[in-house]
Protein backbone atom coordinates (compact mmCIF):
# COMPACT_ATOMS: atom_id res chain seq x y z
CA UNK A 1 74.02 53.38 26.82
CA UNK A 2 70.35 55.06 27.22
CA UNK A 3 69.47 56.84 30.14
CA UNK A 4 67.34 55.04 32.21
CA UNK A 5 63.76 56.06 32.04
CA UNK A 6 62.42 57.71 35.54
CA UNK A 7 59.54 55.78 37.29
CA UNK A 8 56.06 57.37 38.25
CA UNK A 9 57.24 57.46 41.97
CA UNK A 10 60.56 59.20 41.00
CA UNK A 11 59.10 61.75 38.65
CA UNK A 12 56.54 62.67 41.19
CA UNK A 13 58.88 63.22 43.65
CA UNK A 14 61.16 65.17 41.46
CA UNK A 15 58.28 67.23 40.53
CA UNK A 16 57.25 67.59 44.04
CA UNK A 17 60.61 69.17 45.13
CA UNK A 18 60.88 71.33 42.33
CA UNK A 19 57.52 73.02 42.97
CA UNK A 20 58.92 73.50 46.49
CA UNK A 21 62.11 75.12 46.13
CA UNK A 22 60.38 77.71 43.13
CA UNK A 23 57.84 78.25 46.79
CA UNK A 24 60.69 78.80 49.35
CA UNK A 25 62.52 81.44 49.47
CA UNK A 26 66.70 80.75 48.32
CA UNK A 27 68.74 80.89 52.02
CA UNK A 28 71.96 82.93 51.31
CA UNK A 29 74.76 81.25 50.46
CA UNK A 30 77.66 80.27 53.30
CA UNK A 31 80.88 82.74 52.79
CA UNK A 32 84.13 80.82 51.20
CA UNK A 33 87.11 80.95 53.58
CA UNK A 34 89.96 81.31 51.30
CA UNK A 35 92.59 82.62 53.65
CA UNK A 36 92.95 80.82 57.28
CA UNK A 37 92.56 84.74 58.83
CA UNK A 38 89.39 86.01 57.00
CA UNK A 39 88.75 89.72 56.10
CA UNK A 40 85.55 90.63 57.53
CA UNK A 41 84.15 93.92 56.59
CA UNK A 42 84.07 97.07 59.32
CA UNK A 43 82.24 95.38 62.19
CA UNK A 44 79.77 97.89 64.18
CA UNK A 45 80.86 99.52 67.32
CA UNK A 46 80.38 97.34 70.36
CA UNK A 47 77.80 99.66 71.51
CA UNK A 48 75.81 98.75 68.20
CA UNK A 49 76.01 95.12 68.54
CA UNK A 50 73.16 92.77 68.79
CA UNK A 51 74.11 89.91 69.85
CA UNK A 52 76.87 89.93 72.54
CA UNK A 53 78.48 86.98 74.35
CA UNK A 54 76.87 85.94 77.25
CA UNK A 55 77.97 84.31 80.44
CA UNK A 56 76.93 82.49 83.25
CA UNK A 57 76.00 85.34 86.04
CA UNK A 58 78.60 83.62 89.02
CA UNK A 59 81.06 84.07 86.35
CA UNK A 60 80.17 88.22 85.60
CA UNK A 61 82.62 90.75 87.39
CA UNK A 62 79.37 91.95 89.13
CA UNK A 63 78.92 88.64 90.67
CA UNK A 64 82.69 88.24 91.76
CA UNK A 65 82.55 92.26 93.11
CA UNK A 66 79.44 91.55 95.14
CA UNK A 67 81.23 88.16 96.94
CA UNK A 68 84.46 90.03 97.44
CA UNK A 69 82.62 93.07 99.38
CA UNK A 70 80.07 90.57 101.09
CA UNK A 71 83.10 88.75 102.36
CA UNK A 72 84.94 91.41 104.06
CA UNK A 73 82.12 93.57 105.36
CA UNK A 74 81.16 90.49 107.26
CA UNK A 75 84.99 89.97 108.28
CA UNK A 76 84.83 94.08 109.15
CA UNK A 77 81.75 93.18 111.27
CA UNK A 78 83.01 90.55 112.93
CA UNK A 79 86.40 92.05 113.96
CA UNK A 80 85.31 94.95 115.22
CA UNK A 81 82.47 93.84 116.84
CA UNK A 82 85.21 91.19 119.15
CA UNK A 83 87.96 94.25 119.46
CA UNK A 84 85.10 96.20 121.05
CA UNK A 85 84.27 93.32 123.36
CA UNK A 86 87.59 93.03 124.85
CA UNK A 87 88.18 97.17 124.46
CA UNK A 88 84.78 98.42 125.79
CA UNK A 89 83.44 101.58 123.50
CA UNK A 90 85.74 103.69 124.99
CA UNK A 91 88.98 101.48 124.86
CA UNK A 92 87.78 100.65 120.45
CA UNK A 93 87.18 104.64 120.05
CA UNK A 94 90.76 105.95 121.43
CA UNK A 95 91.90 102.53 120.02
CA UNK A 96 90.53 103.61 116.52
CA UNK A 97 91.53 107.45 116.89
CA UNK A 98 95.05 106.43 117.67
CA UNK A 99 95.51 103.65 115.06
CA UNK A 100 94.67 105.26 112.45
CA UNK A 101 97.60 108.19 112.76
CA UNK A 102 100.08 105.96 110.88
CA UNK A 103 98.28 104.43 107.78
CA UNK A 104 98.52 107.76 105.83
CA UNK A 105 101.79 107.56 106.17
CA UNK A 106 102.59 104.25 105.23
CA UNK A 107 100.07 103.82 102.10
CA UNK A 108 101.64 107.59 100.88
CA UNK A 109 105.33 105.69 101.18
CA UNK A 110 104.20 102.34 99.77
CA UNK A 111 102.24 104.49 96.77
CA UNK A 112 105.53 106.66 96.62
CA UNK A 113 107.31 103.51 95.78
CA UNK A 114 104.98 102.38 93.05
CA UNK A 115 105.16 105.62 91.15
CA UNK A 116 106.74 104.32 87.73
CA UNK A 117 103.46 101.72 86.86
CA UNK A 118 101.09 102.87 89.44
CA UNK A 119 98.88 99.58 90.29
CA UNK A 120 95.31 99.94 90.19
CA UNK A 121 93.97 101.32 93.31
CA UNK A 122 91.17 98.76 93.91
CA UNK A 123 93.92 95.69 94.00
CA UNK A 124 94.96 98.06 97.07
CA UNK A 125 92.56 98.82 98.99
CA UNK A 126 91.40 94.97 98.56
CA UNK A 127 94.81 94.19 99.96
CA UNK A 128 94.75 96.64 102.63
CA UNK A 129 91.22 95.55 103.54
CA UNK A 130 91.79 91.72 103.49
CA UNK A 131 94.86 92.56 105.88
CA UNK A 132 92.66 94.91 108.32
CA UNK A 133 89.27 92.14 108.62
CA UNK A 134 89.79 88.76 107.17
CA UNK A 135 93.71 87.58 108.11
CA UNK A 136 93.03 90.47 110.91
CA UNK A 137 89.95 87.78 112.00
CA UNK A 138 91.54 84.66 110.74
CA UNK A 139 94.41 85.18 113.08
CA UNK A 140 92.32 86.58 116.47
CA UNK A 141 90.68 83.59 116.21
CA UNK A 142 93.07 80.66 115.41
CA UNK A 143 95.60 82.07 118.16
CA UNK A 144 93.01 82.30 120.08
CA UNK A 145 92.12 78.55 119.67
CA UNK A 146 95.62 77.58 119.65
CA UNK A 147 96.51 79.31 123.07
CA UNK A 148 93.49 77.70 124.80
CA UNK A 149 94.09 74.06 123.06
CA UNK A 150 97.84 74.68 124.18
CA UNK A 151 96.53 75.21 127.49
CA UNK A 152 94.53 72.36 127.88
CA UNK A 153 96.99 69.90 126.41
CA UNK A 154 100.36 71.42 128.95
CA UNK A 155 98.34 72.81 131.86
CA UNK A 156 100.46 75.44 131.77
CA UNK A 157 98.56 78.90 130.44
CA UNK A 158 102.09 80.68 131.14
CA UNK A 159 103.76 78.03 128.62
CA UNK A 160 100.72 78.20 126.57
CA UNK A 161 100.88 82.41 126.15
CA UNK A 162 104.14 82.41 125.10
CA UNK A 163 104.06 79.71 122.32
CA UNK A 164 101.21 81.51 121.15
CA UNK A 165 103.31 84.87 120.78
CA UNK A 166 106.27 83.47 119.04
CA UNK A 167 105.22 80.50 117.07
CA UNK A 168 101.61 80.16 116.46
CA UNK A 169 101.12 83.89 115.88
CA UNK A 170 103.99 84.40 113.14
CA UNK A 171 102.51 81.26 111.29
CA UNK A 172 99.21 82.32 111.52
CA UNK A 173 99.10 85.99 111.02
CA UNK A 174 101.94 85.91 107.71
CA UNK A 175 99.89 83.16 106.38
CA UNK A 176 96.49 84.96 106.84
CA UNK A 177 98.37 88.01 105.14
CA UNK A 178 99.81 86.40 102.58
CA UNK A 179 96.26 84.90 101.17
CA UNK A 180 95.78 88.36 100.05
CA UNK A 181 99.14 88.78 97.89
CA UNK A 182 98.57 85.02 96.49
CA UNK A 183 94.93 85.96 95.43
CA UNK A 184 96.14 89.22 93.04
CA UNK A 185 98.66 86.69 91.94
CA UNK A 186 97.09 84.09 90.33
CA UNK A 187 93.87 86.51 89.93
CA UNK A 188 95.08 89.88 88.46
CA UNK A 189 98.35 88.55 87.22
CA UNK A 190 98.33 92.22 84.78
CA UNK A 191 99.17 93.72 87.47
CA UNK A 192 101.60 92.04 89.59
CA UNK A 193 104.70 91.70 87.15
CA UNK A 194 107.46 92.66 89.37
CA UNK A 195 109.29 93.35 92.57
CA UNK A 196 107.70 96.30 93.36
CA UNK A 197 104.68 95.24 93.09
CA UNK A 198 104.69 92.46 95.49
CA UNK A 199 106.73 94.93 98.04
CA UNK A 200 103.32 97.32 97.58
CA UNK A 201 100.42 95.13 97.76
CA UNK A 202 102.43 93.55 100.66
CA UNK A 203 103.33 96.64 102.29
CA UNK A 204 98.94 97.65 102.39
CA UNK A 205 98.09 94.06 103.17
CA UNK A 206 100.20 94.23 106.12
CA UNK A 207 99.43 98.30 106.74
CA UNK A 208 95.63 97.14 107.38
CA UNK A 209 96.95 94.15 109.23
CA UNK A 210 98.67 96.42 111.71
CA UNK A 211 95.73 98.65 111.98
CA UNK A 212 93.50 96.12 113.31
CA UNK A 213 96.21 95.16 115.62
CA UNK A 214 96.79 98.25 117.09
CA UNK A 215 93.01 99.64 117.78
CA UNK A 216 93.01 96.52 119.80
CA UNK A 217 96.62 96.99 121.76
CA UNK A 218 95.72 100.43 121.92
CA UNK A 219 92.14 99.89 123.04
CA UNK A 220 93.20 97.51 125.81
CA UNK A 221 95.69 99.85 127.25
CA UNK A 222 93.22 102.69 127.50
CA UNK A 223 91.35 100.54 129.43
CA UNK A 224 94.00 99.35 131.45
CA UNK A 225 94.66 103.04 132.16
CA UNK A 226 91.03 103.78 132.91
CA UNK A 227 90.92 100.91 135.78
CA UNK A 228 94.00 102.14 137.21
CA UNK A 229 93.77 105.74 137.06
CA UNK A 230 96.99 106.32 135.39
CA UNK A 231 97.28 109.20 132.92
CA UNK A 232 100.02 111.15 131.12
CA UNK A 233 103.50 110.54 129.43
CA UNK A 234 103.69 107.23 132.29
CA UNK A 235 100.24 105.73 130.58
CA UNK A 236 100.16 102.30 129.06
CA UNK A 237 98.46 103.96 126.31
CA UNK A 238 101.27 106.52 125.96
CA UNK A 239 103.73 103.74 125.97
CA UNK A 240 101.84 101.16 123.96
CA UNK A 241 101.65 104.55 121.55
CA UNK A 242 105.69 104.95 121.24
CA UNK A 243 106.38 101.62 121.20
CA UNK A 244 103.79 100.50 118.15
CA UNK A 245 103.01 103.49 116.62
CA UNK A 246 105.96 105.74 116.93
CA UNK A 247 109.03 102.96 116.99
CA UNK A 248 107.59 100.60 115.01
CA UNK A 249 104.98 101.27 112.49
CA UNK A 250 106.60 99.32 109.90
CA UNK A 251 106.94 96.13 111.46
CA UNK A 252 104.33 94.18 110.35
CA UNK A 253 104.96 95.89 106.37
CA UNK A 254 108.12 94.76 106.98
CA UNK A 255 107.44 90.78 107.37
CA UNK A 256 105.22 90.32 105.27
CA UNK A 257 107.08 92.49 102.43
CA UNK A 258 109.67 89.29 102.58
CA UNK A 259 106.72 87.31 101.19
CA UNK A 260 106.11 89.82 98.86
CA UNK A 261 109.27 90.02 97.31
CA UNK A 262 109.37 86.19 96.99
CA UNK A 263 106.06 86.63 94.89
CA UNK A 264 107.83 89.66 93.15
CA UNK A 265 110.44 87.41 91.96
CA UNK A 266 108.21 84.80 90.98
CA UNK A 267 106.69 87.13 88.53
CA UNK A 268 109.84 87.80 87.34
CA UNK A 269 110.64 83.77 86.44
CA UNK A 270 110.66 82.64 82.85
CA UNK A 271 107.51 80.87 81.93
CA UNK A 272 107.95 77.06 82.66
CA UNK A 273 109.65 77.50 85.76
CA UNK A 274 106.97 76.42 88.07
CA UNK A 275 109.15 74.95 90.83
CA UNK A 276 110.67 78.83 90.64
CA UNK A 277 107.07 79.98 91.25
CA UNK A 278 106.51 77.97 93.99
CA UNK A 279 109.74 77.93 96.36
CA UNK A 280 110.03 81.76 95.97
CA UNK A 281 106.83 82.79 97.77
CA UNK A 282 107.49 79.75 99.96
CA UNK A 283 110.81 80.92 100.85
CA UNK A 284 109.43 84.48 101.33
CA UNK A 285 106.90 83.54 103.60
CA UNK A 286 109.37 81.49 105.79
CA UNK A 287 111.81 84.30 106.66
CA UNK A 288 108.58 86.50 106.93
CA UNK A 289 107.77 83.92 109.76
CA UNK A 290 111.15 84.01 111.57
CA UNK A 291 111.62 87.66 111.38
CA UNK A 292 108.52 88.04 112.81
CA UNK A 293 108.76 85.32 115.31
CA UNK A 294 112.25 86.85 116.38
CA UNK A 295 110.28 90.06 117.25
CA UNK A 296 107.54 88.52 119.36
CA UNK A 297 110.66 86.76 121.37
CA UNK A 298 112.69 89.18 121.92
CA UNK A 299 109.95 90.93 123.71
CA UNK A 300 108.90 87.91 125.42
CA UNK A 301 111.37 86.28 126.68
CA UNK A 302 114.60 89.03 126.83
CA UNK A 303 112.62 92.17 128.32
CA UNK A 304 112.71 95.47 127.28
CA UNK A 305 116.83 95.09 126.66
CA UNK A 306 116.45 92.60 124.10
CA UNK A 307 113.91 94.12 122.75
CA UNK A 308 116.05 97.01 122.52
CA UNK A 309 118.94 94.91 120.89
CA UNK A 310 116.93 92.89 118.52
CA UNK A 311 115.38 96.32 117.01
CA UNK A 312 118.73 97.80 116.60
CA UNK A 313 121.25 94.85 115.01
CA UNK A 314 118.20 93.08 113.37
CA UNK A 315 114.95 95.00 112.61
CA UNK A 316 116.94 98.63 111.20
CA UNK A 317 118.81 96.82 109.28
CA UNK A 318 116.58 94.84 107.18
CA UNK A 319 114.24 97.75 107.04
CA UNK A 320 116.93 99.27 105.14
CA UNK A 321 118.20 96.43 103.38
CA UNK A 322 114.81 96.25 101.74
CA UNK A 323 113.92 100.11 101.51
CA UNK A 324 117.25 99.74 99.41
CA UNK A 325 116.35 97.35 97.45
CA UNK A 326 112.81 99.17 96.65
CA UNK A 327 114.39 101.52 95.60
CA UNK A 328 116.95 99.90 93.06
CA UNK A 329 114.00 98.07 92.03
CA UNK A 330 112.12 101.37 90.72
CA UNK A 331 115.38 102.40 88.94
CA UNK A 332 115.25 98.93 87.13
CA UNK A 333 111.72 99.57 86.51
CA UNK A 334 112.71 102.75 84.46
CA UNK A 335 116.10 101.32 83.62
CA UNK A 336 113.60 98.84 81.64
CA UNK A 337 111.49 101.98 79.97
CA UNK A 338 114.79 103.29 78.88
CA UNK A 339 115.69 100.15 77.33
CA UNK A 340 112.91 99.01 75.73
CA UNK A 341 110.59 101.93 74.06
CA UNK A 342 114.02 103.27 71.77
CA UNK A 343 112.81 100.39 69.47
CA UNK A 344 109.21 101.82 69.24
CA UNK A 345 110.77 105.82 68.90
CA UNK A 346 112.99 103.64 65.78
CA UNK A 347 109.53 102.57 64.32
CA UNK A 348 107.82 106.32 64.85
CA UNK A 349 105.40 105.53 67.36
CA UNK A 350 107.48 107.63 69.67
CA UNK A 351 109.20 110.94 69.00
CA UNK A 352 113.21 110.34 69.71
CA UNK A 353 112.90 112.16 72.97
CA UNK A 354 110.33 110.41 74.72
CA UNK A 355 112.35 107.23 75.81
CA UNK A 356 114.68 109.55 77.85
CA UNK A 357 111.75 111.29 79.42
CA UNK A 358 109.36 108.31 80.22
CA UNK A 359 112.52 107.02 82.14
CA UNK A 360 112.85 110.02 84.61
CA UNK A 361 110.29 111.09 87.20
CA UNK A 362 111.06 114.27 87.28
CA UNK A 363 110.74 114.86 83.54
CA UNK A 364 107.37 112.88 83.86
CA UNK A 365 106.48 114.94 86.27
CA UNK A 366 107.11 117.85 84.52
CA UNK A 367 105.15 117.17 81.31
CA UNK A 368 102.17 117.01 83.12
CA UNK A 369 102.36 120.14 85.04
CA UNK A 370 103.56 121.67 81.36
CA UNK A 371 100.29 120.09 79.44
CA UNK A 372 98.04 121.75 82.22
CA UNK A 373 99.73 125.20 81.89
CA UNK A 374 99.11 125.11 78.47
CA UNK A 375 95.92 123.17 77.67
CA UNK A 376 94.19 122.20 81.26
CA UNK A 377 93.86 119.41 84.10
CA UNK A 378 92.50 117.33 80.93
CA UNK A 379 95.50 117.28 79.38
CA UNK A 380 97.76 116.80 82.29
CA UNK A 381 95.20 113.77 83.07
CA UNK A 382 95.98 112.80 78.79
CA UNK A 383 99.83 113.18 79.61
CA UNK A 384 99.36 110.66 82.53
CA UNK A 385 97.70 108.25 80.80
CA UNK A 386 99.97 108.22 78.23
CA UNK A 387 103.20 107.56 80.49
CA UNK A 388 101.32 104.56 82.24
CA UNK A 389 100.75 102.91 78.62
CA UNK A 390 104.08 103.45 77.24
CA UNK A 391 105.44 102.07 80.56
CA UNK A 392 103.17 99.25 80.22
CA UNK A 393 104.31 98.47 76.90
CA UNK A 394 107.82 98.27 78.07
CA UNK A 395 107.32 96.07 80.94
CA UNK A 396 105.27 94.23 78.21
CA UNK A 397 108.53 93.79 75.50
CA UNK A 398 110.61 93.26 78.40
CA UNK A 399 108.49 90.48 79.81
CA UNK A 400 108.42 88.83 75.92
CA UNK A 401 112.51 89.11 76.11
CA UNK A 402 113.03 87.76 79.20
CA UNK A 403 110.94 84.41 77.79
CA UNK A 404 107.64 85.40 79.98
CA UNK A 405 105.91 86.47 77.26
CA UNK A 406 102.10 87.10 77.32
CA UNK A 407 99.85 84.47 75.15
CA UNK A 408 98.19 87.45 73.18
CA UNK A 409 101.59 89.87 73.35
CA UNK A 410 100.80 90.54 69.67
CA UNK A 411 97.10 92.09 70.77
CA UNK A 412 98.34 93.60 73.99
CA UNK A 413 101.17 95.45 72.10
CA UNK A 414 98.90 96.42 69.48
CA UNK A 415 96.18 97.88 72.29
CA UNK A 416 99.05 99.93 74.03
CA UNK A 417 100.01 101.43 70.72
CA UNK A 418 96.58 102.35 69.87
CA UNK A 419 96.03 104.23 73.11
CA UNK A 420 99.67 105.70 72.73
CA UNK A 421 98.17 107.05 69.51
CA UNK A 422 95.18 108.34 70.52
CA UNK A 423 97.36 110.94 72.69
CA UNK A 424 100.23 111.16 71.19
CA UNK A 425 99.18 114.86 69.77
CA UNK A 426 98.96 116.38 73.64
CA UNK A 427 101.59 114.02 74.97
CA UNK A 428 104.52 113.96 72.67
CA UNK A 429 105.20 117.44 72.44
CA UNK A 430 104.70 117.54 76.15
CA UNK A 431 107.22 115.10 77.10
CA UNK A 432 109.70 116.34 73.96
CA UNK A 433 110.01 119.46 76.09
CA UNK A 434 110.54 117.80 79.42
CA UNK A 435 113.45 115.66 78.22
CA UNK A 436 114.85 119.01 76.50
CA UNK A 437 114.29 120.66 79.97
CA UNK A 438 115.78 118.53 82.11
CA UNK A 439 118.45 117.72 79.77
CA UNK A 440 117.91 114.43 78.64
CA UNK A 441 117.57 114.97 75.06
CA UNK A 442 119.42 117.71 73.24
CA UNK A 443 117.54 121.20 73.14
CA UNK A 444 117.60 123.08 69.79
CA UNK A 445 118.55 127.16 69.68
CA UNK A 446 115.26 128.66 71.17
CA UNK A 447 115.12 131.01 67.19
CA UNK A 448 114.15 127.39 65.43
CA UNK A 449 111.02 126.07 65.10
CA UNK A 450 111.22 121.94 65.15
CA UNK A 451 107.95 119.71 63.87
CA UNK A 452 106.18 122.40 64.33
CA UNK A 453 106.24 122.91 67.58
CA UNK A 454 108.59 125.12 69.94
CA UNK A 455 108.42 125.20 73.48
CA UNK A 456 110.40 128.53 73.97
CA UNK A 457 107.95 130.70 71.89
CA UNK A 458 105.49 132.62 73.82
């Protein structure tokens, strides 16, 4: 059969594109995909690059910084500006010089406590400064509202007073706090993997919490002491002093660390154990509210007595039940190093030693003071860097064992090893000879030399 033959209107059509495709230039041709993971060549460096992802602004870190420090320098504002209403200048300054004796203290013990994967310090001093002006505000003003609407409803401000201290204020005040440990949560969920981390941002939630409190206990009692011309050991600010500062500093840590832990062992759960995630922090926050409601009674309803007796059968011994169990919860913590990086020191990204001495503060400890007496601060400041990553990447394969395992675990192991390798030169030998030193690992005769390297020479 004979090809049919083209009409004018074809052929002048076909002529017409052909003179326009010899004009245009030829677009390049559309890379075949013949894997599904394609080998791209070496990309620039993300410095170099020229077009870069972009994102709404309300959705840049900037953005989300800028709301998070407009919110609680208005809170700030607006807390201190009422404790210095009901304190006078004088009443808020002693107020402020006194309350702020403890909160060295406690941030040094809570930091103490968090020594194995140090938390960043910004989730910190957000918790500490959500505790001291936003739940510090939320709760001066819904007691206040409460007492008054109690009030009005009974007739009876006595009645009203007293349901404020030992109902309304334990809901209100552990609920305020806990906003704080719920928002690092869900929001920096990296960092909150554990027990001891909910016991820490807990313990500096409540810490600023308490200081709040106490500049305006404190304030009130100056002035108190100012109208009646008392002075001395017999002061209401002396006694307000003892009693808040000096008895009981860790009260309000210690409530709202029972919340903590509940969130502590929600991080913990499996993944798909949402119920698990929700009735622990629940549960946490409950006893939270009747510890601290049992406090507020006892001093409102028994006297100084049973105030006495409640601090001594109830409060000491849940303040050491649970600095017990933060404790045993950092030896897990390096319990876990110990049990997890051996398979990395099998594969060679670790020396044999270095398990042994990532797992012991002292020998951690001592590897950094031994990189700076040999190379400088820099390298001590290498050395810690490359303990937090290799305890990272424990928590991380522990985390994938226990079934909790990260979506991108593959790209988050592969991250930690990079940065492991990075150091590995200043930090390996570095912790070798602390695990040698404090003998963990066995040390050779001090006449060898091993890999190059021997600590005893010189």
């Amino acid at each position: 059969m004979s090809n049919p033959v083209p009409t004018t209107a074809e052929a002048t059509a076909d002529a017409l594109a052909e003179t326009t495709a010899d004009a245009a230039p030829q677009a390049a041709p559309v890379p075949h995909r013949d894997t599904e993971e394609p080998a791209f060549p070496a990309a620039a460096d993300r410095s170099q690059w020229r077009y870069r992802p972009r994102r709404d602004f309300w959705r840049s870190r900037l953005f989300r910084a800028l709301v998070v420090i407009t919110v609680l320098t208005t809170c700030a504002l607006v807390i201190l500006a009422l404790v210095r209403e009901q304190t006078g200048t004088q009443g808020f300054l002693v107020g402020l010089g006194l309350a702020v004796l403890p909160v060295p203290l406690l941030m040094a013990a809570f930091r103490w406590l968090d020594r194995v994967e140090p938390g960043p310090w910004k989730n910190l001093l957000f918790a500490f400064a959500w505790g001291a002006f936003a739940a510090a505000l939320v709760a001066i003003l819904a007691n206040s509202f409460a007492v008054r609407w109690i009030a009005t409803a009974t007739a009876d401000p006595d009645s009203a007073d007293t349901l404020g201290a030992t109902v309304v204020a334990p809901v209100v005040e552990e609920s305020a706090k806990a906003v704080a440990i719920l928002l690092l949560f869900l929001l920096r969920r990296r960092n909150f993997v554990g027990l001891v981390d909910g016991v820490v941002i807990a313990g500096f939630t409540a810490t600023g919490f308490a200081f709040t409190e106490n500049i305006l206990y404190l304030g009130n009692a100056f002035g108190e002491d100012q109208e009646f011309g008392s002075a001395g050991l017999g002061s209401v600010t002396a006694t307000t002093f003892f009693v808040r500062v000096v008895m009981s500093p860790f009260a309000h840590p210690l409530f709202t660390v029972l919340t903590g832990i509940g969130f502590g062992l929600a991080a913990l759960a499996p993944r798909g154990r949402r119920l698990r995630k929700v009735l622990l922090p629940l549960t946490g926050l409950l006893l939270a509210m009747g510890l601290h409601a049992a406090w507020n009674g006892s001093a409102t309803f028994g006297g100084p007595l049973a105030f006495f007796a409640v601090y001594g059968v109830l409060m000491v011994p849940v303040f050491a039940l649970l600095t017990w169990l933060a404790l045993w919860s950092r030896q897990r913590e390096l319990r876990t190093v110990s049990g997890e990086l051996p398979a990395y020191a099998a594969a060679g990204w670790l020396s044999p030693a270095e398990p042994s001495a990532l797992s012991s503060m002292r020998a951690r400890r001592l590897a950094r003071s031994f990189a700076a007496r040999a190379y400088g601060p820099s390298a001590a400041r290498t050395v810690g860097e490359y303990e937090s990553f290799a305890t990272a990447l424990a928590f991380l394969r522990d985390r994938a064992r226990r079934g909790a395992a990260e979506p991108d675990f593959a790209a988050r192991e592969q991250e930690l090893l990079h940065h492991l390798w990075q150091r590995r030169q200043i930090a390996s030998p570095a912790l070798t000879h602390a695990a040698r030193a404090t003998g963990r690992a066995w040390s050779p005769p001090q006449y060898l030399d091993y890999d190059g390297y021997n600590p005893y020479r010189g």
